[in-house]
N, C-alpha and C. Protein backbone atom coordinates (compact mmCIF):
# COMPACT_ATOMS: atom_id res chain seq x y z
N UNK A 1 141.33 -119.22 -22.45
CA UNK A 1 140.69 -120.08 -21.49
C UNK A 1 140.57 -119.30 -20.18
N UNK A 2 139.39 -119.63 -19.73
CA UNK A 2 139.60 -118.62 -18.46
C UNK A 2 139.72 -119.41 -17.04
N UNK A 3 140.48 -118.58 -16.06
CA UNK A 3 141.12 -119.16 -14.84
C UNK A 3 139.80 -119.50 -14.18
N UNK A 4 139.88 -120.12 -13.11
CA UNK A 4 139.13 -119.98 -12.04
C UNK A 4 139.60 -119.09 -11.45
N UNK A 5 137.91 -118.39 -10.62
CA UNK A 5 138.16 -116.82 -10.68
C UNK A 5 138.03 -115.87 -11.29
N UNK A 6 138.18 -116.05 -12.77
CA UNK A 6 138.79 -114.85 -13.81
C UNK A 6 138.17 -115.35 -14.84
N UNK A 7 136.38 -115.41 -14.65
CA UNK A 7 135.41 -115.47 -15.91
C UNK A 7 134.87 -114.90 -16.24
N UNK A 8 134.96 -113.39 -15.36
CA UNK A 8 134.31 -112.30 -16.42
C UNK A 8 134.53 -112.34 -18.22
N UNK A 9 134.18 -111.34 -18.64
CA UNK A 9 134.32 -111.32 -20.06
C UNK A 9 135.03 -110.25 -19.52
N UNK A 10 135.90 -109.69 -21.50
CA UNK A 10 136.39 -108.62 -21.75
C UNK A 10 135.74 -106.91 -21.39
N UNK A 11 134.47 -107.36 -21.95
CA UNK A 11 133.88 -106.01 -21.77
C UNK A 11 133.63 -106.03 -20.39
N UNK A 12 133.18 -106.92 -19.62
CA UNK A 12 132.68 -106.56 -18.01
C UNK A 12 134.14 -106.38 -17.27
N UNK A 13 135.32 -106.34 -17.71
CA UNK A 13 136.37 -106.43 -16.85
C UNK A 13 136.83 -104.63 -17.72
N UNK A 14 136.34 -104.27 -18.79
CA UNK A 14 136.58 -103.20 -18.99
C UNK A 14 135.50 -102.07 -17.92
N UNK A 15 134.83 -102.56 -18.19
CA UNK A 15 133.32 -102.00 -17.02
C UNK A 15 133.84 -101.83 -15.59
N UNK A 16 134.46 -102.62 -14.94
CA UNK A 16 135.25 -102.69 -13.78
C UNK A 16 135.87 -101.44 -13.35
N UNK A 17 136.99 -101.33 -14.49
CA UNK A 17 138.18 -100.56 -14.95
C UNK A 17 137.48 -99.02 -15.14
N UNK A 18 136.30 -98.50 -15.51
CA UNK A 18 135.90 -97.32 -15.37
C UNK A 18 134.23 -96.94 -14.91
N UNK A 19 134.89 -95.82 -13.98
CA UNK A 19 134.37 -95.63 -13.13
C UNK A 19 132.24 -95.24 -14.19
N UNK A 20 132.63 -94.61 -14.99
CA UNK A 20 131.29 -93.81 -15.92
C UNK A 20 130.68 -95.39 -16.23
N UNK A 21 131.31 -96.16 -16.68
CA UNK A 21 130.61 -97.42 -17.24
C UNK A 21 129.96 -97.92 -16.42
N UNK A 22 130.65 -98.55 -15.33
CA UNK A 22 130.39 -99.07 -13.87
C UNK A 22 129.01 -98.49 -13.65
N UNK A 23 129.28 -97.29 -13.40
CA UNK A 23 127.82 -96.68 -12.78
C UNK A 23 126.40 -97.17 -14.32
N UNK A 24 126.80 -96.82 -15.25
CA UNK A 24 125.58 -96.90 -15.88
C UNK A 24 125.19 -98.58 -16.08
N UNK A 25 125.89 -99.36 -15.69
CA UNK A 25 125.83 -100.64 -16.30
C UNK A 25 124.89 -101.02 -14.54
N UNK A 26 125.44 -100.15 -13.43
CA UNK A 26 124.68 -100.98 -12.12
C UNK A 26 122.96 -100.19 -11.93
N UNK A 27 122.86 -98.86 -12.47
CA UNK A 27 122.11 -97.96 -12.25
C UNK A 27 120.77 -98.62 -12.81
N UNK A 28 119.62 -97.88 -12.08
CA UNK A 28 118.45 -98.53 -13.18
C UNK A 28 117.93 -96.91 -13.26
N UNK A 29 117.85 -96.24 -12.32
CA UNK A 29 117.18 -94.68 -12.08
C UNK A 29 118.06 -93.62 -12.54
N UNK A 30 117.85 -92.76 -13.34
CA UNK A 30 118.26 -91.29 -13.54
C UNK A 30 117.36 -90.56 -13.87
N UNK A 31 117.94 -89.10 -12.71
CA UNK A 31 117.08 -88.01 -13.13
C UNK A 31 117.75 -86.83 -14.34
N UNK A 32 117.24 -86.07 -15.12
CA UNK A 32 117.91 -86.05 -15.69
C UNK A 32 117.10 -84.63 -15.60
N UNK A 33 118.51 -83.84 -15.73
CA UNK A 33 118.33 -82.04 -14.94
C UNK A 33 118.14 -81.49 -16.19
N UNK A 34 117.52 -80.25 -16.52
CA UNK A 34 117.54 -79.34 -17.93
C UNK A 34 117.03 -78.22 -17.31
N UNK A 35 116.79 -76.91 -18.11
CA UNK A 35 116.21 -75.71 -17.49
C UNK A 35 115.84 -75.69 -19.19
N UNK A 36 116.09 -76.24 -19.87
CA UNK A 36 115.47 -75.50 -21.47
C UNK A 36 114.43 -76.42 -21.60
N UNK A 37 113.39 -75.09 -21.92
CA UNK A 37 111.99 -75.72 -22.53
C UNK A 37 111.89 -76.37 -24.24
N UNK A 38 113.40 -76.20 -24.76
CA UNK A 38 112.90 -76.69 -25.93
C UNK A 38 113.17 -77.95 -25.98
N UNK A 39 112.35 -78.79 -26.70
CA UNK A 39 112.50 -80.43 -26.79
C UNK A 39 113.46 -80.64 -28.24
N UNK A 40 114.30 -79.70 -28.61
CA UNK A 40 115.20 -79.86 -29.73
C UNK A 40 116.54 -79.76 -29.06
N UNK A 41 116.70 -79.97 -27.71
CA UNK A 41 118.06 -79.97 -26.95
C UNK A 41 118.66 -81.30 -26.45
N UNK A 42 119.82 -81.22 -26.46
CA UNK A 42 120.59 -82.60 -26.29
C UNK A 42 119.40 -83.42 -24.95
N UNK A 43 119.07 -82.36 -24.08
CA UNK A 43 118.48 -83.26 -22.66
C UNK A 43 117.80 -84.06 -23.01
N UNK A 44 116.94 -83.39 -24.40
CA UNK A 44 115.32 -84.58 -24.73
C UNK A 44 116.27 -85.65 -25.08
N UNK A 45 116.74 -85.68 -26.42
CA UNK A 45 117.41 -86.58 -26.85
C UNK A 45 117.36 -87.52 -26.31
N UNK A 46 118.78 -87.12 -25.38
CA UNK A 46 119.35 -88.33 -24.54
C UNK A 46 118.47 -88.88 -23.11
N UNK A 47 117.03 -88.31 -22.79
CA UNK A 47 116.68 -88.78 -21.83
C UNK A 47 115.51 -89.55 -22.70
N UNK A 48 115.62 -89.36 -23.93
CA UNK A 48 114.37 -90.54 -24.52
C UNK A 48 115.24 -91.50 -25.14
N UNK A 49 116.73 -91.55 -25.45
CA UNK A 49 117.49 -92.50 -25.48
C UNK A 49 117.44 -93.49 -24.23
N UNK A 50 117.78 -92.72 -22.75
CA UNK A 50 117.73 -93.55 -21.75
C UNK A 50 116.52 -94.34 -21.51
N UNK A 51 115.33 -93.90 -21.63
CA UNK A 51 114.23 -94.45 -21.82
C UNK A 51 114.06 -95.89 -22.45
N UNK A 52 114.38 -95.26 -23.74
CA UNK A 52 114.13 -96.09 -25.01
C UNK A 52 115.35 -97.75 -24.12
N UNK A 53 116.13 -97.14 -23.41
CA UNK A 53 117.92 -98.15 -23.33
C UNK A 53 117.02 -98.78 -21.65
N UNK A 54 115.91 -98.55 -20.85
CA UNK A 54 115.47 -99.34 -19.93
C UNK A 54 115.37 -98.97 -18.98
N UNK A 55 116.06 -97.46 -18.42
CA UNK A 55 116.41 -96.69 -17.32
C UNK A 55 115.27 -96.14 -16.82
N UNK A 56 114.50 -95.88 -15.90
CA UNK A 56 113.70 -95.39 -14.93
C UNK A 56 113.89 -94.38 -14.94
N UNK A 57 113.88 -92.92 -16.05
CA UNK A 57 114.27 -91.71 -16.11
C UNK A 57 113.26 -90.93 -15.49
N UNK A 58 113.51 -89.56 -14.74
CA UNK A 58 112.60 -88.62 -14.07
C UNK A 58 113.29 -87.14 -14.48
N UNK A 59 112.41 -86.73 -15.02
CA UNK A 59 112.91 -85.22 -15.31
C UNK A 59 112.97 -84.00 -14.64
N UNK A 60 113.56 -83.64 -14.52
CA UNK A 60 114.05 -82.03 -13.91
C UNK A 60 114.43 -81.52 -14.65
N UNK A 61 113.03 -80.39 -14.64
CA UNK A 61 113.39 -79.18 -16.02
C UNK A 61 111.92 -78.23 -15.46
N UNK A 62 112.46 -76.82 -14.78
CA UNK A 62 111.27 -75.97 -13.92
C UNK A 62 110.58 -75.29 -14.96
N UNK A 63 111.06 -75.55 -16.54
CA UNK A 63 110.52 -74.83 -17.69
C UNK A 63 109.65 -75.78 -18.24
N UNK A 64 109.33 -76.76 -17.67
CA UNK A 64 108.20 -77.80 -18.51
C UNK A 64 107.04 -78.41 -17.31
N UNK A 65 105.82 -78.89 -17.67
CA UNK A 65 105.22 -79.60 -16.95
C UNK A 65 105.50 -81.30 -17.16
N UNK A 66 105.56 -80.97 -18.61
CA UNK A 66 105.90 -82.58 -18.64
C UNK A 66 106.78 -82.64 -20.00
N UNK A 67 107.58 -83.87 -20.52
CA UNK A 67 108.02 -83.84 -21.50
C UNK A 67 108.09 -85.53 -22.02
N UNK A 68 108.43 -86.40 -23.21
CA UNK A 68 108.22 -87.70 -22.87
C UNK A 68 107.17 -88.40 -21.96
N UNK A 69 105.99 -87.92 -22.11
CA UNK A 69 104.88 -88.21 -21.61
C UNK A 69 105.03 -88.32 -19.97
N UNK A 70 106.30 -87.38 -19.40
CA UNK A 70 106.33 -88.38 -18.03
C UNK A 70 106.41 -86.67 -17.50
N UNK A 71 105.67 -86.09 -16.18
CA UNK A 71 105.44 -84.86 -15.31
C UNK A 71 107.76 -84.69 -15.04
N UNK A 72 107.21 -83.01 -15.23
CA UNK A 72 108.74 -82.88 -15.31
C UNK A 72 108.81 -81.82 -13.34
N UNK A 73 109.46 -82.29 -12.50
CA UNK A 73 109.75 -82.17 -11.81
C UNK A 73 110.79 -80.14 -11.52
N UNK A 74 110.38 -79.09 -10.62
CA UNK A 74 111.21 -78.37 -10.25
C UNK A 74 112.93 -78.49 -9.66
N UNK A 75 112.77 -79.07 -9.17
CA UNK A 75 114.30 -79.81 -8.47
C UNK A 75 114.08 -81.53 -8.14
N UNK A 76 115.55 -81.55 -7.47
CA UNK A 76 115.85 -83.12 -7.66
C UNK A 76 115.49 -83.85 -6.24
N UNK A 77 115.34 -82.94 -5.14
CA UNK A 77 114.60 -83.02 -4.49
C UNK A 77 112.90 -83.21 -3.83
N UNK A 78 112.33 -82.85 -5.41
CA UNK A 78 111.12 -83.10 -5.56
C UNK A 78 110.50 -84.55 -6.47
N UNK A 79 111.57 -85.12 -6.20
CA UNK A 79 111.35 -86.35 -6.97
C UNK A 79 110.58 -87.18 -5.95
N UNK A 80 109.84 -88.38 -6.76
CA UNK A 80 109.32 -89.22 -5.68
C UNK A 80 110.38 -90.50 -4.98
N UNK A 81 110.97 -90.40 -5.32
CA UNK A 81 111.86 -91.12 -4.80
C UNK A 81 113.68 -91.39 -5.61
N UNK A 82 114.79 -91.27 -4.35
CA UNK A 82 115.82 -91.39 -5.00
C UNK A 82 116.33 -91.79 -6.50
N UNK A 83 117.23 -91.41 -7.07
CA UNK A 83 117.91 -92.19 -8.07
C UNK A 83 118.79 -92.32 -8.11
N UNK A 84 119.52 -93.49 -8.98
CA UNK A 84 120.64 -94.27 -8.84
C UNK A 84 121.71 -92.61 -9.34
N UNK A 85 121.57 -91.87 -10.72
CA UNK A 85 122.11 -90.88 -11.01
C UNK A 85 121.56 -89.81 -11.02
N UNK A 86 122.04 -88.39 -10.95
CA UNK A 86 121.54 -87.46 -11.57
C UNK A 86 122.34 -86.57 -12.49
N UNK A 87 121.71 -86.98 -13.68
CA UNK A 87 122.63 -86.66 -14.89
C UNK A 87 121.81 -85.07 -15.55
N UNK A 88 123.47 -83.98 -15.16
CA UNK A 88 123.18 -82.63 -15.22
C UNK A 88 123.35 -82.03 -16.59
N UNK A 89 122.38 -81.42 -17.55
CA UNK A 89 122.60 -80.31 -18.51
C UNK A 89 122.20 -79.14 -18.54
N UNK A 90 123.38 -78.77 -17.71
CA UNK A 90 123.11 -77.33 -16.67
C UNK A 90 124.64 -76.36 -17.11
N UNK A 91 124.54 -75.21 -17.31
CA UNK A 91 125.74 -74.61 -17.41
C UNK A 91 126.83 -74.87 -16.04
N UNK A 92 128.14 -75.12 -15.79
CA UNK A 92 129.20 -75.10 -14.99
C UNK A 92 128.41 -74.47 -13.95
N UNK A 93 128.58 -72.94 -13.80
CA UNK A 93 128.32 -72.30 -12.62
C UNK A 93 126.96 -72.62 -11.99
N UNK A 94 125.69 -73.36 -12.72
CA UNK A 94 124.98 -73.74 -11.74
C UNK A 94 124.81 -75.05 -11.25
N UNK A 95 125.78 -76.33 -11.70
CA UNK A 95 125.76 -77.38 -10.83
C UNK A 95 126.41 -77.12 -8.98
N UNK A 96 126.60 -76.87 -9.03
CA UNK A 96 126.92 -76.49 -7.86
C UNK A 96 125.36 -76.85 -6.74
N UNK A 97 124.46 -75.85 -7.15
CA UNK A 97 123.22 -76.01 -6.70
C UNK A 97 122.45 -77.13 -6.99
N UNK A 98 123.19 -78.28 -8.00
CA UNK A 98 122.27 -79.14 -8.46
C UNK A 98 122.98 -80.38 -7.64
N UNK A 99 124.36 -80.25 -7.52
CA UNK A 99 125.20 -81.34 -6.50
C UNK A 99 124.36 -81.38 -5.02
N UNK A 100 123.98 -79.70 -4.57
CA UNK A 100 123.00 -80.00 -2.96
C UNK A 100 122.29 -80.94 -3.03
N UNK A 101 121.08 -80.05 -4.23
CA UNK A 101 120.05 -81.16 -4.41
C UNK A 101 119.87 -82.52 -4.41
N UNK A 102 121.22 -82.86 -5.45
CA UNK A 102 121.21 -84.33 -5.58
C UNK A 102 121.53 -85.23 -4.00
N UNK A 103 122.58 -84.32 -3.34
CA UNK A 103 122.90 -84.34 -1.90
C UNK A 103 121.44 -84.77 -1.05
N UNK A 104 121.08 -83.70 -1.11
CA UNK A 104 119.74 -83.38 -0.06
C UNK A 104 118.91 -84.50 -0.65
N UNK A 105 118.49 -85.03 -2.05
CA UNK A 105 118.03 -85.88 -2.36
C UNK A 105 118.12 -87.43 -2.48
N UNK A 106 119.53 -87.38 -1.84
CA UNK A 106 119.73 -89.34 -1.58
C UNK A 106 119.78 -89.74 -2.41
N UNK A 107 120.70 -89.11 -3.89
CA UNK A 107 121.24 -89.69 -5.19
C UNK A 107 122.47 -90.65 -5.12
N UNK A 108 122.72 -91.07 -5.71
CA UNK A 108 123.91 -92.13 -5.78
C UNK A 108 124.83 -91.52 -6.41
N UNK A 109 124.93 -90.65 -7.48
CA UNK A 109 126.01 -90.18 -8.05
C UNK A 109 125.35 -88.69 -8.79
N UNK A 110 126.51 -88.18 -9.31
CA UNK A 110 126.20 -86.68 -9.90
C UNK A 110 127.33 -86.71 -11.36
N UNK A 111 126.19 -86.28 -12.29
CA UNK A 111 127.21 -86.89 -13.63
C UNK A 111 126.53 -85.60 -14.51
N UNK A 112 127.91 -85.19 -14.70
CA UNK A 112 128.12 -83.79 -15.64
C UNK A 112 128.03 -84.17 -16.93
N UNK A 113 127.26 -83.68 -17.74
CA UNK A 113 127.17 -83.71 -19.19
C UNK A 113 128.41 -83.74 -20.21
N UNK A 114 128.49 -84.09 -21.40
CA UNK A 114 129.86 -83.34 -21.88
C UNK A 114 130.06 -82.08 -22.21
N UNK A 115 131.06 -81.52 -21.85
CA UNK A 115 131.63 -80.15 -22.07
C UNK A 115 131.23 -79.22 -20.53
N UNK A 116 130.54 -80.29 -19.78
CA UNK A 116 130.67 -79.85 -18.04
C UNK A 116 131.61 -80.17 -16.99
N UNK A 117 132.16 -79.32 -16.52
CA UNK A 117 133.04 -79.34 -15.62
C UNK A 117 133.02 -78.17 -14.40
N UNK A 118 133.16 -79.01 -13.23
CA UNK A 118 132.86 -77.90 -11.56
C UNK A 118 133.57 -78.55 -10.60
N UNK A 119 134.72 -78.18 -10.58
CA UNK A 119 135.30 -78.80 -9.51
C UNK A 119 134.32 -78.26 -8.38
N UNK A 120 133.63 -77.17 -7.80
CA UNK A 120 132.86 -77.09 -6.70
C UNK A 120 132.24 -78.13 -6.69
N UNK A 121 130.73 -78.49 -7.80
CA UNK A 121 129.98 -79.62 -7.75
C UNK A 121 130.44 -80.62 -7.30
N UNK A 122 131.66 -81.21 -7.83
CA UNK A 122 132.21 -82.77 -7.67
C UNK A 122 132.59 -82.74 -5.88
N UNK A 123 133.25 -81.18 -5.36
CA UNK A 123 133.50 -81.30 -3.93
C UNK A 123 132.16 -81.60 -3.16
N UNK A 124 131.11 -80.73 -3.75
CA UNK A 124 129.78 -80.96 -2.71
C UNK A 124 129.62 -82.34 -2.87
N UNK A 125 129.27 -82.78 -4.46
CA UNK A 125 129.13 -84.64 -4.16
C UNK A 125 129.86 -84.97 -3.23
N UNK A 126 131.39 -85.17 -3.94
CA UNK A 126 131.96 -86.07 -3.18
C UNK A 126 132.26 -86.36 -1.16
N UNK A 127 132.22 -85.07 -0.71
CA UNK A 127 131.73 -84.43 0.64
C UNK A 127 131.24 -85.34 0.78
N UNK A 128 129.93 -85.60 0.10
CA UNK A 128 128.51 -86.61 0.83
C UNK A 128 128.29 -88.00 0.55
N UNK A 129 129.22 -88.37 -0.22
CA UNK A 129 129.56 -89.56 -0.76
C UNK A 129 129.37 -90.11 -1.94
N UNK A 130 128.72 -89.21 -2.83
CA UNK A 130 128.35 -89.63 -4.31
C UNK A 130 129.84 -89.43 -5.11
N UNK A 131 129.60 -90.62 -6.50
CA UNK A 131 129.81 -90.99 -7.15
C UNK A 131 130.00 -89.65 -7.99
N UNK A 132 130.69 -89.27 -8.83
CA UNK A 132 131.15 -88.16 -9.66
C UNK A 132 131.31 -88.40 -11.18
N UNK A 133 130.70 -87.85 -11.90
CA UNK A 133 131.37 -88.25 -13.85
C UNK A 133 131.15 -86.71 -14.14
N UNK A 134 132.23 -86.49 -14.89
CA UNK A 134 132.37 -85.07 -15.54
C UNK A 134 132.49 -84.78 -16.79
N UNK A 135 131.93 -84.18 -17.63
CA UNK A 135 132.55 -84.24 -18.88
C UNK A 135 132.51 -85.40 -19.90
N UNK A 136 131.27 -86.16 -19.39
CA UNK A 136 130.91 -87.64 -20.51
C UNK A 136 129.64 -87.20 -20.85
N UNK A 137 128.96 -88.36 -21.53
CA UNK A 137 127.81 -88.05 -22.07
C UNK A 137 127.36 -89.96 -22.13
N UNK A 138 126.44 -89.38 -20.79
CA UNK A 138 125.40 -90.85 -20.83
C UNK A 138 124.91 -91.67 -21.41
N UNK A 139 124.61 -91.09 -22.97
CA UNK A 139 124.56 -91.88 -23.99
C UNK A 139 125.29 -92.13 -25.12
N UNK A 140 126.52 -91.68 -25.10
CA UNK A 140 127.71 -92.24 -25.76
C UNK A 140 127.89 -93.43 -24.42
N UNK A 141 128.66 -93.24 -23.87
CA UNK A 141 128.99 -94.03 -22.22
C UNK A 141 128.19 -95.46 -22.24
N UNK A 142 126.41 -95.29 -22.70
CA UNK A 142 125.93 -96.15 -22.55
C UNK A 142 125.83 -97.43 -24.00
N UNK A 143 126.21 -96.42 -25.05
CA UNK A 143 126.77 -96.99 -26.17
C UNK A 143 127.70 -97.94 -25.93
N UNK A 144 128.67 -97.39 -25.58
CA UNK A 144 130.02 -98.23 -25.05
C UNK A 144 129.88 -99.30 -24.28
N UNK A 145 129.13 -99.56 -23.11
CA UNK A 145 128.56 -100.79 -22.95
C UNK A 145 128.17 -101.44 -23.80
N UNK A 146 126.92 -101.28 -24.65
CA UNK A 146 126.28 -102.38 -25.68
C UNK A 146 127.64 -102.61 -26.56
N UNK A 147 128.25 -101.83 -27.03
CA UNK A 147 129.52 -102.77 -27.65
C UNK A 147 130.40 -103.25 -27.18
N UNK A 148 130.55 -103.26 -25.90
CA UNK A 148 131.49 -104.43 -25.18
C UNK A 148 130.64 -105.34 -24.65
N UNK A 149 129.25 -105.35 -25.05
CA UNK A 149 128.11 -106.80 -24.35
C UNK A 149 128.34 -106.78 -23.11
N UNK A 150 128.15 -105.59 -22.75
CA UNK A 150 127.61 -104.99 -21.45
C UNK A 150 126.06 -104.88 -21.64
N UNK A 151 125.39 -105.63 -20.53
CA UNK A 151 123.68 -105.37 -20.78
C UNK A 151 123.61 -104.71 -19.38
N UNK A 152 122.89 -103.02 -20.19
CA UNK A 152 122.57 -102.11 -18.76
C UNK A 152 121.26 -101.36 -19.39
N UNK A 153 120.63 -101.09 -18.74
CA UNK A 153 120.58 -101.67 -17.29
C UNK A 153 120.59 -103.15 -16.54
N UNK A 154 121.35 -103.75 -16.05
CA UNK A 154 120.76 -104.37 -15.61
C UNK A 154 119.41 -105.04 -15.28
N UNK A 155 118.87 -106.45 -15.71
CA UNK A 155 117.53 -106.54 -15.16
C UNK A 155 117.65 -107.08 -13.60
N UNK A 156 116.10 -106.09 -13.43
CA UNK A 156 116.15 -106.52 -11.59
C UNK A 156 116.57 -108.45 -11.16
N UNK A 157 117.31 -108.60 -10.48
CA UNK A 157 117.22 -109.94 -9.97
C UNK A 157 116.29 -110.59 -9.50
């Protein structure tokens, strides 16, 4: 029975509790970083997963014009406008340069792929006030919502 006060559900009080969920469950925008031109790499995948899952995805990848029918962007700074994330599949040593960007670009958070990790990157985010995920993968993460009946994106209010 639930208290007054205390009517979340299970899964939204798990959502609470971590920080990677949180963000994808409030987010509607991600850009989503790559430098490989091939469309057989985790980036396509998972940025036509995000697609497919409701997210307002924008690509950054200086090796493509376009990919998923949508113009693929040089940096994250050349976007037309902010996003809620910018989710990196970039080797370690070059997020660093992709944390400025996201910086210089008025991102909300900076979220390392799995098997990425920079403590530099996470200092430049966090410096500027973004939000940090390291070492997850956006669409497992966003999996994990739909099975705790988490609905994300969010629809606009």
């Amino acid at each position: 029975m639930a208290r007054a006060g205390h009517d979340r559900t299970l899964g939204e009080s798990i959502v609470e509790e971590e920080p990677s969920l949180r963000l994808l469950r409030d987010a509607r925008s991600i850009a989503v970083v790559a430098r490989s031109p091939r469309l057989d790499r985790p980036w396509h995948r998972i940025a036509s997963y995000l697609v497919s899952a409701g997210y307002d995805v924008q690509l950054v990848n200086p090796q493509l014009d376009e990919a998923l029918g949508r113009p693929c962007y040089d940096r994250v700074q050349d976007l037309p406008e902010p996003v809620d994330i910018v989710d990196v599949f970039r080797r370690g040593p070059e997020t660093p340069t992709v944390a400025e960007d996201a910086v210089a670009a008025g991102a909300g958070a900076l979220w390392l792929q799995l098997g990425i990790v920079s403590t530099d990157a996470e200092q430049i985010a966090q410096a500027a006030g973004l939000q940090v995920v390291m070492d997850r993968c956006t669409l497992i993460e966003h999996q994990r919502l739909r099975a705790l009946g988490v609905e994300a994106p969010r629809p606009r209010a």
